[in-house]
Protein backbone atom coordinates (compact mmCIF):
# COMPACT_ATOMS: atom_id res chain seq x y z
CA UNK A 1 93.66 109.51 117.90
CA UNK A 2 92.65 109.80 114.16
CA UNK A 3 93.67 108.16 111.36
CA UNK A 4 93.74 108.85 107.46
CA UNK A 5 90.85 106.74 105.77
CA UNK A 6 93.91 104.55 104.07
CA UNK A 7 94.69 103.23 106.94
CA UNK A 8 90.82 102.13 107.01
CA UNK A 9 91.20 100.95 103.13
CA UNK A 10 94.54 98.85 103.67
CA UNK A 11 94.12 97.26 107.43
CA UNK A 12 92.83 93.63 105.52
CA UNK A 13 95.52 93.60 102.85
CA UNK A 14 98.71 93.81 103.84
CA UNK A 15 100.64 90.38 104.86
CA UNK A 16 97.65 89.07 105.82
CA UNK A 17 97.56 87.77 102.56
CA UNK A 18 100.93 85.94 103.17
CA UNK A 19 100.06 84.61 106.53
CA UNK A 20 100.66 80.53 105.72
CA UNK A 21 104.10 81.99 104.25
CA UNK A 22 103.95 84.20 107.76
CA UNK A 23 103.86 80.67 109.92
CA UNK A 24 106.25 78.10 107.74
CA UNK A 25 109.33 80.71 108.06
CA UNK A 26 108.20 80.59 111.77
CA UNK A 27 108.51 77.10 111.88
CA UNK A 28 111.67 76.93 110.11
CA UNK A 29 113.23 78.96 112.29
CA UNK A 30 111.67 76.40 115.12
CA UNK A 31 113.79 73.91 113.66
CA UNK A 32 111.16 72.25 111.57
CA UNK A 33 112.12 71.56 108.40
CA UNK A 34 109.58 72.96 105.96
CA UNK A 35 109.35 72.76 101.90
CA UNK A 36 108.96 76.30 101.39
CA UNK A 37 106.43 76.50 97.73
CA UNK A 38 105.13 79.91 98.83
CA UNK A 39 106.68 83.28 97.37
CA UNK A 40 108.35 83.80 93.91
CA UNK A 41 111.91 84.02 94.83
CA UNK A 42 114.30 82.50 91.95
CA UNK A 43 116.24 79.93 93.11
CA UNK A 44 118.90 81.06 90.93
CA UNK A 45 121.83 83.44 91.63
CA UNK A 46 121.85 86.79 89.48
CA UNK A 47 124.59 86.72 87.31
CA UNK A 48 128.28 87.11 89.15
CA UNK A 49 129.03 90.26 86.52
CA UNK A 50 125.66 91.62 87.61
CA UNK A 51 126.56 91.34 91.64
CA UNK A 52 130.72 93.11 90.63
CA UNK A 53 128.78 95.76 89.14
CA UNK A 54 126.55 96.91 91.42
CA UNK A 55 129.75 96.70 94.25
CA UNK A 56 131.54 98.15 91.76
CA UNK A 57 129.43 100.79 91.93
CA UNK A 58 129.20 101.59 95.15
CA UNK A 59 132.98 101.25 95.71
CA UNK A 60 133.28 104.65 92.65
CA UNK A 61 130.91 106.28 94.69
CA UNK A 62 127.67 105.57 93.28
CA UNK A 63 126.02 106.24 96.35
CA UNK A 64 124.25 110.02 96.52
CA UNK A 65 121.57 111.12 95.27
CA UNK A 66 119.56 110.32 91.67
CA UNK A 67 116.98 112.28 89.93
CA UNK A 68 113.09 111.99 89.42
CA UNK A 69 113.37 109.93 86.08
CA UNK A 70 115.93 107.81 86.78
CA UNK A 71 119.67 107.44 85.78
CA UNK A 72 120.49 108.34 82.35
CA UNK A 73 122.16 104.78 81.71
CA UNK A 74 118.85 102.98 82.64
CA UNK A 75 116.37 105.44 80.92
CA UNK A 76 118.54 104.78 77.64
CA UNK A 77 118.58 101.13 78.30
CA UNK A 78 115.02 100.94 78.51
CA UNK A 79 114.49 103.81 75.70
CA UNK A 80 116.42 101.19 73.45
CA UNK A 81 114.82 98.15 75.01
CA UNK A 82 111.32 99.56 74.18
CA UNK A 83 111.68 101.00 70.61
CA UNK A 84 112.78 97.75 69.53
CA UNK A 85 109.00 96.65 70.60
CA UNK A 86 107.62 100.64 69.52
CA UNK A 87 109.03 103.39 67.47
CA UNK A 88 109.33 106.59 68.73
CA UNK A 89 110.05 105.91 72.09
CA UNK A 90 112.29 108.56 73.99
CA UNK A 91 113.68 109.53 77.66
CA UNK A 92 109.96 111.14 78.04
CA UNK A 93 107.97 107.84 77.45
CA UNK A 94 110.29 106.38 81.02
CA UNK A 95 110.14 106.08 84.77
CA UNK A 96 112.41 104.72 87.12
CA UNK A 97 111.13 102.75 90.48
CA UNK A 98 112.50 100.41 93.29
CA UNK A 99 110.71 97.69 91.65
CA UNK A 100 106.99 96.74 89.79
CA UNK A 101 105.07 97.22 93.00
CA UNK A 102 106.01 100.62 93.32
CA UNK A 103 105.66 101.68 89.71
CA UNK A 104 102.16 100.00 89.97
CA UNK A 105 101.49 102.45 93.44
CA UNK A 106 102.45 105.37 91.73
CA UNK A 107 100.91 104.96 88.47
CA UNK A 108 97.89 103.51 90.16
CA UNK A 109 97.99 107.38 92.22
CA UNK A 110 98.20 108.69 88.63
CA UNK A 111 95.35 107.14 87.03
CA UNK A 112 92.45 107.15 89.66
CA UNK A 113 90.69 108.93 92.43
CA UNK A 114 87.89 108.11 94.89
CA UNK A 115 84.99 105.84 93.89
CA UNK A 116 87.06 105.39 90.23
CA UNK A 117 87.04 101.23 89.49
CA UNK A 118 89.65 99.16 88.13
CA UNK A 119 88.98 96.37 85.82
CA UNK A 120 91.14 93.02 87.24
CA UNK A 121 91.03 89.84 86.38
CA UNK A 122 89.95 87.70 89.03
CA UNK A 123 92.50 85.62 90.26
CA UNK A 124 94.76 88.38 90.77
CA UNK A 125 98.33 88.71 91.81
CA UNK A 126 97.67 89.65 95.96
CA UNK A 127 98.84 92.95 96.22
CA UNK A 128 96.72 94.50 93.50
CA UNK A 129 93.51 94.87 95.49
CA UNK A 130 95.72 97.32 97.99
CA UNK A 131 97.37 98.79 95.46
CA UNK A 132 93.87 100.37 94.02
CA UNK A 133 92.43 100.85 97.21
CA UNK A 134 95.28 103.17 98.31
CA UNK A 135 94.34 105.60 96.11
CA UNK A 136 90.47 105.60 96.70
CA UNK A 137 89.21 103.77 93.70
CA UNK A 138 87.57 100.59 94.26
CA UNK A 139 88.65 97.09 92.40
CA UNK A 140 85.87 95.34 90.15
CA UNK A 141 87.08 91.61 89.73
CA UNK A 142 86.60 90.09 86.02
CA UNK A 143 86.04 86.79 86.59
CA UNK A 144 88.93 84.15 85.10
CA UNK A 145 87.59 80.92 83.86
CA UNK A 146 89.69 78.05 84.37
CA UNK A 147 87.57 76.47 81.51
CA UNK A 148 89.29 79.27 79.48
CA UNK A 149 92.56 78.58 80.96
CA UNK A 150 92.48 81.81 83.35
CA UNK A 151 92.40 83.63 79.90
CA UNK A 152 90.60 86.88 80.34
CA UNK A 153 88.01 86.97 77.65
CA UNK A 154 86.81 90.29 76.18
CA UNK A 155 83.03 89.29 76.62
CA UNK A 156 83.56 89.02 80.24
CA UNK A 157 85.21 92.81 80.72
CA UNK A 158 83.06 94.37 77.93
CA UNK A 159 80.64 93.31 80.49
CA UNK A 160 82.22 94.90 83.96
CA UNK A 161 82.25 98.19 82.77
CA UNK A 162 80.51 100.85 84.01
CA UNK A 163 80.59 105.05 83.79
CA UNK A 164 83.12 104.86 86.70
CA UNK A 165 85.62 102.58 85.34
CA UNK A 166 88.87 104.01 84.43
CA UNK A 167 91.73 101.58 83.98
CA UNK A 168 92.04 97.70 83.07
CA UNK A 169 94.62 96.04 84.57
CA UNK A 170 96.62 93.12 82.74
CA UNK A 171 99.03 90.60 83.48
CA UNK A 172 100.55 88.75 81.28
CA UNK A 173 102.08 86.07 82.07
CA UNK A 174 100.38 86.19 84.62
CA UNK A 175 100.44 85.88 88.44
CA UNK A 176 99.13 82.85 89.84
CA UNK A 177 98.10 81.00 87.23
CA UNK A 178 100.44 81.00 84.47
CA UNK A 179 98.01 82.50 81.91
CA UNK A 180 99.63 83.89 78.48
CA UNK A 181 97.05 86.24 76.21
CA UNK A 182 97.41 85.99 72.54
CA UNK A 183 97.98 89.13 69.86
CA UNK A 184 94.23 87.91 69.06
CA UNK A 185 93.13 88.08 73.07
CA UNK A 186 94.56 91.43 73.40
CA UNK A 187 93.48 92.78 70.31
CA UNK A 188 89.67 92.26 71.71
CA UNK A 189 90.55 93.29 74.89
CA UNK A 190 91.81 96.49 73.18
CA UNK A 191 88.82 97.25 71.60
CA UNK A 192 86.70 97.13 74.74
CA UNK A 193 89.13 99.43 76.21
CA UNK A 194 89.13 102.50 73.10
CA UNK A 195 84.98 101.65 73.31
CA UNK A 196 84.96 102.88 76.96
CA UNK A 197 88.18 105.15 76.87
CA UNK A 198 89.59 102.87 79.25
CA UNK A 199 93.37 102.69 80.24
CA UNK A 200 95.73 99.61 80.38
CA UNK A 201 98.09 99.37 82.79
CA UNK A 202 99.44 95.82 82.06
CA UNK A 203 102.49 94.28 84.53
CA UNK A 204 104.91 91.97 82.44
CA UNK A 205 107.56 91.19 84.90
CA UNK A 206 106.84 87.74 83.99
CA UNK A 207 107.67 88.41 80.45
CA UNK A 208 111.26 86.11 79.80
CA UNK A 209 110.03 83.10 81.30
CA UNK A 210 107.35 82.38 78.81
CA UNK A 211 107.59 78.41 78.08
CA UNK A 212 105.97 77.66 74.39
CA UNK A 213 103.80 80.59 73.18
CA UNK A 214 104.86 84.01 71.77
CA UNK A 215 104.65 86.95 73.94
CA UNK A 216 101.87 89.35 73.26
CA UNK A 217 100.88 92.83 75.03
CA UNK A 218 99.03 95.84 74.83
CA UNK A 219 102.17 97.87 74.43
CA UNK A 220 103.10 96.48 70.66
CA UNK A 221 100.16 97.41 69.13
CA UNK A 222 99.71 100.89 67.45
CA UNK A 223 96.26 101.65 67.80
CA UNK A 224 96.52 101.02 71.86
CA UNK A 225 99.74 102.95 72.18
CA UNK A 226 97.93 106.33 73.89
CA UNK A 227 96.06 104.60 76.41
CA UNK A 228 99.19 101.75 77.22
CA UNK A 229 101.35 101.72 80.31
CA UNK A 230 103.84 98.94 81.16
CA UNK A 231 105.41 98.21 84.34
CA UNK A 232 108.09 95.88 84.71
CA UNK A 233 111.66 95.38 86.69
CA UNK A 234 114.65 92.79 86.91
CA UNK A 235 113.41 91.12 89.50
CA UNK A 236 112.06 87.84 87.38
CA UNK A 237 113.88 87.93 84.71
CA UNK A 238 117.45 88.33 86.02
CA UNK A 239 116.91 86.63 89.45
CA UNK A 240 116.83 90.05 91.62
CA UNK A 241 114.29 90.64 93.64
CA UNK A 242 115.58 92.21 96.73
CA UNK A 243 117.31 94.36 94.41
CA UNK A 244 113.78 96.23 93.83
CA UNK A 245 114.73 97.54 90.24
CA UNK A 246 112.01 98.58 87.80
CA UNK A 247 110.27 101.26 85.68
CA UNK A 248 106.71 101.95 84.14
CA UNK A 249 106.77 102.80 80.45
CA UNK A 250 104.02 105.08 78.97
CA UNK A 251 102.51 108.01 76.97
CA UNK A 252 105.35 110.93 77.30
CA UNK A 253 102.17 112.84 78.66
CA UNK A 254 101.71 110.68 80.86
CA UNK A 255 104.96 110.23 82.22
CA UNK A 256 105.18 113.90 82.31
CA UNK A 257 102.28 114.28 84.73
CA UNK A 258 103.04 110.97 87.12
CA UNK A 259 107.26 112.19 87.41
CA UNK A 260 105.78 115.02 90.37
CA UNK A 261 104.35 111.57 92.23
CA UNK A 262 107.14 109.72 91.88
CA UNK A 263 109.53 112.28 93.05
CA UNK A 264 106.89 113.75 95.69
CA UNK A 265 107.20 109.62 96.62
CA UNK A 266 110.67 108.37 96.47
CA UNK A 267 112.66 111.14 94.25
CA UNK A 268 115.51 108.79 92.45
CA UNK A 269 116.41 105.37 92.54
CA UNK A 270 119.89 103.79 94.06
CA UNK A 271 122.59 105.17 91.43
CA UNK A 272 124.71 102.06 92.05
CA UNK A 273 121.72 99.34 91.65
CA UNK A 274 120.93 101.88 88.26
CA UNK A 275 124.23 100.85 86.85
CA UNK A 276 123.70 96.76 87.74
CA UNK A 277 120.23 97.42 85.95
CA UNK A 278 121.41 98.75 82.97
CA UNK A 279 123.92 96.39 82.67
CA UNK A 280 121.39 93.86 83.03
CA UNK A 281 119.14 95.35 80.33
CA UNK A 282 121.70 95.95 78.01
CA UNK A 283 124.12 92.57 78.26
CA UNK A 284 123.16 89.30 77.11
CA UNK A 285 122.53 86.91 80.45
CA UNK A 286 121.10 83.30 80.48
CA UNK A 287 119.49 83.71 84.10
CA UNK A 288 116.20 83.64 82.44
CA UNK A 289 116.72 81.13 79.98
CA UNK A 290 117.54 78.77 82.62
CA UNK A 291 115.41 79.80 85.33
CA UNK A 292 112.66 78.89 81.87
CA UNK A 293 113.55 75.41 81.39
CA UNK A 294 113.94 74.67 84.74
CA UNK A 295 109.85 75.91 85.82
CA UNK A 296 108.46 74.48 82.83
CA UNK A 297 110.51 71.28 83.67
CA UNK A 298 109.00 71.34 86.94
CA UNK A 299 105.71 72.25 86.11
CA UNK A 300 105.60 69.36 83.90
CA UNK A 301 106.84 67.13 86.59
CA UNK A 302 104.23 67.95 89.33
CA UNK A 303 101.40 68.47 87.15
CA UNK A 304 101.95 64.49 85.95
CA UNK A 305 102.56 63.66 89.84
CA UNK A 306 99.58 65.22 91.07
CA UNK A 307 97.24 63.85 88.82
CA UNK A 308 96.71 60.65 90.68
CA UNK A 309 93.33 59.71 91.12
CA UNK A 310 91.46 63.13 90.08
CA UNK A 311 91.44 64.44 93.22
CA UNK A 312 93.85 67.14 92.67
CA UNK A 313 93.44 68.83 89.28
CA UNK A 314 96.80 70.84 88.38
CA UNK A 315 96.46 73.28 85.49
CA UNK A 316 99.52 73.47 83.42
CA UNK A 317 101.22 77.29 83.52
CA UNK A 318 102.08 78.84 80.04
CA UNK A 319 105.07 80.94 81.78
CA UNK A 320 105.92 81.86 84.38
CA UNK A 321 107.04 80.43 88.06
CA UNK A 322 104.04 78.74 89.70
CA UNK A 323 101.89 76.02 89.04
CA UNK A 324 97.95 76.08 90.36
CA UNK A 325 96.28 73.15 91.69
CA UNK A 326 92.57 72.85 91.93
CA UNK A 327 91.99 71.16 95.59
CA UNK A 328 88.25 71.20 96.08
CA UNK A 329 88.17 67.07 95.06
CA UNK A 330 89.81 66.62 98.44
CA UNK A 331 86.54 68.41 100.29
CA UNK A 332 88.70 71.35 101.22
CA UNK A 333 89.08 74.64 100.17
CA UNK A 334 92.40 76.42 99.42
CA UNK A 335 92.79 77.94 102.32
CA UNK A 336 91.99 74.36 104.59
CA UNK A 337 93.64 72.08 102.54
CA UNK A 338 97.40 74.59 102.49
CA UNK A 339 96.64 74.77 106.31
CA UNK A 340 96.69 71.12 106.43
CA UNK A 341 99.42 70.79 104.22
CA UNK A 342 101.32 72.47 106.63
CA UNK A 343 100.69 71.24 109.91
CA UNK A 344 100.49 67.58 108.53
CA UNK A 345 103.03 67.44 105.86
CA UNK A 346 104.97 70.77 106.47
CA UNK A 347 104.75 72.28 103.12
CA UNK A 348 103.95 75.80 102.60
CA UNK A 349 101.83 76.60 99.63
CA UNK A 350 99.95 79.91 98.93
CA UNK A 351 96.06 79.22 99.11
CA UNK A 352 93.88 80.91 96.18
CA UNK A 353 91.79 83.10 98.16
CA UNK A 354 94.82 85.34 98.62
CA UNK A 355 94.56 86.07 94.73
CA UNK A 356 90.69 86.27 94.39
CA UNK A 357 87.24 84.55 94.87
CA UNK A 358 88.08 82.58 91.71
CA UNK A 359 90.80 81.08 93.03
CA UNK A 360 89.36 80.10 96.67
CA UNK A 361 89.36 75.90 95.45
CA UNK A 362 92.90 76.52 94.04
CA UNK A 363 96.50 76.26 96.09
CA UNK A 364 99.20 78.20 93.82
CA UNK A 365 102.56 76.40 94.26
CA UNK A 366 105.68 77.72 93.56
CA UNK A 367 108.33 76.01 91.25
CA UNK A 368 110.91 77.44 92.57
CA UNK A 369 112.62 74.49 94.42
CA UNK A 370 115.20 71.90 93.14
CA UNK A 371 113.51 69.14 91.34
CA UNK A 372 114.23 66.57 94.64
CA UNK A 373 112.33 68.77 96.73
CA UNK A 374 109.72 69.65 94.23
CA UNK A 375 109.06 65.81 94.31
CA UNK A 376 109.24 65.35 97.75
CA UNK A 377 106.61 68.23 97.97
CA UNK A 378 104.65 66.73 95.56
CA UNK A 379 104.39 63.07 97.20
CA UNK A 380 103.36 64.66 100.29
CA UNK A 381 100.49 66.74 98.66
CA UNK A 382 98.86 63.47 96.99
CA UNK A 383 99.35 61.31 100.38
CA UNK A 384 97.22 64.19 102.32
CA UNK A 385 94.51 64.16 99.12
CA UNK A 386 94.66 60.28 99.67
CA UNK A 387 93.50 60.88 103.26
CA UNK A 388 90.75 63.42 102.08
CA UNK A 389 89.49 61.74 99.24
CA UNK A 390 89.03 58.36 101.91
CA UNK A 391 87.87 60.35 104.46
CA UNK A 392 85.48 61.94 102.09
CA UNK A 393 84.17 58.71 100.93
CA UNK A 394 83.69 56.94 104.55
CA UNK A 395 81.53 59.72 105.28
CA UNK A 396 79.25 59.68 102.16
CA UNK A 397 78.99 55.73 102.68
CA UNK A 398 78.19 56.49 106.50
CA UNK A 399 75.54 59.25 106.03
CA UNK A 400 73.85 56.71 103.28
């Protein structure tokens, strides 16, 4: 039987990316009890007024069917969210999704066609790669320096570009590393992007759990404001993931020509999980506060416990939920030392290579544990280094 070519693009980057994540909930379900550091999934509650609303909702009847856009309490919620940030911003500048990933899809769908390239920074949050390939155009990874703190630096894209690129992608803070740009960072990165007539499609779901710096995007500054598209959701910031609530904010244009996509794609969004979202977006809630203190807190804390002897080298997040450890002082790579990890110590970390060749000597951890078990987890990752880094060492004074 045939096949579209998608099915051709996609077959390596689906959950394949997740597989360690794939095997500990295996094993937890064996009975085994795993320290799950894999996935970004709050370990917070939404808010109780949050969860009354959306049954609330449903209950009144908030069940049939939406429109394209969205729900007219959401699209004002965000209209008034984003013109705090921009002036001028209206109903026409909005589009509603079931969450970031699928605002990304469609906008991605949007933006590109065949043999177009997308600019990413390389590490990379996991799903981009399929994301771009799904609609033909091929990704071109910008390398990420860990010297520069996984800052993308405007040198490095300036130099990526070619007559077939089309968009640059952004996130900020971003996914795995932690990495917040500056006004300054952006501003450069800007002016590579009006050079080449370049697009910026920049993903700030992260956005509320920035620890010490201010927040900075393409978005808030004027002279980007024709070539800037936002997508975002309250899946981060108000602890609802499974909800899969978001929106992409753009050029009115632009929204105007991607709104046939999105309702060729999906047409409307849940009415009753609308009115939890603009609840969300228009009450004052401390999830993210909280869900703040408590990564940084926790970043902290296993960055100082995993510096023990230098052979794990833990790079401090800016924002954020994860923390990124570079592993390659044990011998192993990402991917071998989180298989070890897991067998041996049964703690599930995400190794780098699922976000990028920059990342294959890194393991990203998630914070998103209670400090006990964050400690536990953190014990157990410097007893297997010990083993490494003594292993390591009986071999190099054996092969001398």
């Amino acid at each position: 039987m045939r096949y579209a070519s998608i099915t051709e693009r996609l077959a390596d980057l689906g959950s394949g990316k997740w597989a360690i994540h794939i095997e500990a909930r295996r094993m937890a379900d064996a009975g085994i009890q795993v320290i799950e550091l894999t996935i970004g999934e709050p370990d917070v509650r939404p808010d109780p007024a949050l969860l009354d609303e959306c049954a609330r909702a449903m209950y009144a009847g908030r069940t049939r069917y939406s429109n394209g856009r969205g729900e007219p309490s959401v699209v004002d919620a965000l209209v008034e969210k984003y013109r705090k940030r921009r002036s001028g911003m209206t109903e026409r500048n909005i589009l509603c999704f079931p969450g970031t990933q699928t605002a990304l899809f469609s906008v991605m769908l949007g933006l590109v066609d065949r043999d177009d390239e997308v600019l990413v920074g390389d590490p990379f949050y996991a799903t981009y790669e399929g994301v771009i390939a799904a609609s033909g155009a091929r990704m071109v990874p910008v390398p990420l320096k860990s010297e520069k703190h996984f800052h993308l630096q405007a040198t490095d894209l300036a130099l990526a570009v070619t007559p077939r690129s089309r968009v640059v992608v952004l996130n900020t803070p971003h996914n795995p590393t932690g990495a917040v740009l500056t006004a300054a960072e952006i501003v450069a990165i800007g002016e590579v992007c009006k050079r080449h007539d370049l697009w910026i499609v920049c993903d700030e779901v992260y956005e509320e759990l920035i620890f010490d710096k201010a927040f900075a995007s393409p978005f808030d500054e004027p002279a980007l404001a024709e070539r800037t598209i936002v997508v975002s959701s309250i899946s981060k910031s108000h602890a609802a993931p499974g909800f899969r609530s978001g929106w992409a904010v753009g050029p009115a244009e632009f929204c105007d020509r991607l709104l046939p996509i999105s309702e060729t794609m999906l047409f409307g969004v849940q009415p009753f999980i609308a009115d939890m979202t603009a609840m969300a977006l228009t009450q004052p809630f401390g999830t993210a506060s909280v869900m703040r203190a408590n990564y940084e807190r926790r970043a902290k804390m296993m960055a100082e416990g995993l510096d023990h002897d230098g052979t794990l080298k833990p790079i401090m997040p800016e924002g954020g939920m994860f923390i990124v450890v570079d592993v390659s002082g044990t011998g192993l790579n990402g991917l071998e030392f989180a298989k070890r990890l897991l067998d041996e110590k049964h703690v599930a970390v995400m190794p780098g290579a699922s976000f990028g060749a920059q990342a294959t000597n890194f393991i990203r951890v998630s914070l998103t544990v209670d400090d006990q078990q964050l400690a536990i987890a953190t014990d157990r990752m410097v007893d297997l280094a010990s083993v490494l880094h003594r292993q390591r060492h009986q071999l190099r004074k054996a092969a001398v």
